[in-house]
C-alpha atoms as a PDB file:
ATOM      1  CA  UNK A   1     161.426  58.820 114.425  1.00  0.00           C
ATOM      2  CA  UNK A   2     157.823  58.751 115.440  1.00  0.00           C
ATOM      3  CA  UNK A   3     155.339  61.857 113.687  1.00  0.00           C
ATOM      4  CA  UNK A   4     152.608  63.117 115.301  1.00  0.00           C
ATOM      5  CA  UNK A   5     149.597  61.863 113.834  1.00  0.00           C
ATOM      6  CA  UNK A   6     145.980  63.301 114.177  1.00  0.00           C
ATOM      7  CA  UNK A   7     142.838  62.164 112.575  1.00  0.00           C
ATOM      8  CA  UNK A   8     140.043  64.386 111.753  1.00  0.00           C
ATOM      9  CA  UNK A   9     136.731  63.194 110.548  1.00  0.00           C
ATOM     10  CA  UNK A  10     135.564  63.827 107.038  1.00  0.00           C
ATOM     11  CA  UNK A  11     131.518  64.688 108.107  1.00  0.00           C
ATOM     12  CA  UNK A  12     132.416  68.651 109.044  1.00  0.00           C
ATOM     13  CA  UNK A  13     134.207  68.501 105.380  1.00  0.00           C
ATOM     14  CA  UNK A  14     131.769  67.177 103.893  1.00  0.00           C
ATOM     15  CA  UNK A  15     129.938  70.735 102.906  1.00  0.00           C
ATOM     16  CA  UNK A  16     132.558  72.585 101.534  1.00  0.00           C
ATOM     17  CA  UNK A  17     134.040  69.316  99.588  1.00  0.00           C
ATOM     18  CA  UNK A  18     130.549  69.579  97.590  1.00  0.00           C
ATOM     19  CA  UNK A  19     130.840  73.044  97.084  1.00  0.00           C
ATOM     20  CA  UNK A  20     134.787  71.805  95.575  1.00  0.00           C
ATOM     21  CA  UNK A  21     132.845  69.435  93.533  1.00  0.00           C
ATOM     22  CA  UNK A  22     133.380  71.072  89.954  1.00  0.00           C
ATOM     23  CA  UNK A  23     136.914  72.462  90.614  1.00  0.00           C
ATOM     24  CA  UNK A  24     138.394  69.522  92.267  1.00  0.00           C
ATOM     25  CA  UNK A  25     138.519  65.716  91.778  1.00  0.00           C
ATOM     26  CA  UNK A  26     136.111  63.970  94.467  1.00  0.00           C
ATOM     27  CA  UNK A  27     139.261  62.450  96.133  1.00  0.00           C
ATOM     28  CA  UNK A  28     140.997  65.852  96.672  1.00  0.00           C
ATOM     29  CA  UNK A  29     137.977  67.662  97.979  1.00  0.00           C
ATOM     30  CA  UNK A  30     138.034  66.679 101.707  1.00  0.00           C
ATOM     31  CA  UNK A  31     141.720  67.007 101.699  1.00  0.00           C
ATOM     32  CA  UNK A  32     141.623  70.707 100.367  1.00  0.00           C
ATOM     33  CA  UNK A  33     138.262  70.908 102.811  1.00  0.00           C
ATOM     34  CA  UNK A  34     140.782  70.111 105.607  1.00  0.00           C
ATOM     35  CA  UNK A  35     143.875  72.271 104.702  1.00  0.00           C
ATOM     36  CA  UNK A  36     141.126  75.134 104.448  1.00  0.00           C
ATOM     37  CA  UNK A  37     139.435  74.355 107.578  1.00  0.00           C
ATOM     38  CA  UNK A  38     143.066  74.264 109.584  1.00  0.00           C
ATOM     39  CA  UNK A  39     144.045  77.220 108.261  1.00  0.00           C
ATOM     40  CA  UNK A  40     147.305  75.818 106.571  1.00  0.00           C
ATOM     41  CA  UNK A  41     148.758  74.614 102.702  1.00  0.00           C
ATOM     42  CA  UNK A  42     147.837  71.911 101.005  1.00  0.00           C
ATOM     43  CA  UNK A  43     151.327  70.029  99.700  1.00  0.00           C
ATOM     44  CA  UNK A  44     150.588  68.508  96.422  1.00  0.00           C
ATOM     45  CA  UNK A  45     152.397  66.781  93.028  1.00  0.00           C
ATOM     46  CA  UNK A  46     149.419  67.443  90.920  1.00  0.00           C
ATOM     47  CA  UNK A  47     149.469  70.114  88.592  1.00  0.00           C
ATOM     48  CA  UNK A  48     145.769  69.913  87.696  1.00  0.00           C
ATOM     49  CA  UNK A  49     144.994  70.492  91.836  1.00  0.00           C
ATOM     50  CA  UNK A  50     147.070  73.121  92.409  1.00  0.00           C
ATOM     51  CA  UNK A  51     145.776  75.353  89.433  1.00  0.00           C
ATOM     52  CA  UNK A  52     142.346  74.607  90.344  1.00  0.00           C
ATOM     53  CA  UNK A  53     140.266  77.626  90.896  1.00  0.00           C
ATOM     54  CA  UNK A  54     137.946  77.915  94.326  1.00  0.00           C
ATOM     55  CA  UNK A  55     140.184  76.090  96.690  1.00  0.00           C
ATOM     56  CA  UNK A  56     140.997  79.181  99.625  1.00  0.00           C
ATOM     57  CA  UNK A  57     144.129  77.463 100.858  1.00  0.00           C
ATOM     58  CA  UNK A  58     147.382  77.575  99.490  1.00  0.00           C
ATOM     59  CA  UNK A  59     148.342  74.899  97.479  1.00  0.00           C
ATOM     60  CA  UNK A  60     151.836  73.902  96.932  1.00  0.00           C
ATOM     61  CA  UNK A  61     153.073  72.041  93.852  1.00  0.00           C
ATOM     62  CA  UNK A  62     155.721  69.334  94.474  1.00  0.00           C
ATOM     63  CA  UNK A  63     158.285  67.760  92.571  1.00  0.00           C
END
């Protein structure tokens, strides 16, 4: 079963995962950056993340 793939490149992120900076651990910034920027949820399985205040997307906790 093959997925489609795309890459995006972090440098349009990179603005709004600085703004993230004090909400949301450096690592998850450019992925919430992305999930806001496409317009879709962010699927995660950590708590911390997905209570954090200033992300716009929806995050969805995981189990």
């Amino acid at each position: 079963m093959a997925l489609p793939l795309a890459r995006y490149p972090a440098r349009p992120l990179l603005r709004r995962a600085f703004e993230l900076r004090n909400n949301v651990t450096p690592y998850d910034t450019c992925y919430v950056a992305l999930a806001e920027s496409l317009d879709c949820p962010l699927y995660t399985a950590d708590a911390r993340l997905a209570k954090a205040p200033g992300p716009t997307c929806r995050i969805e906790l995981v189990n």
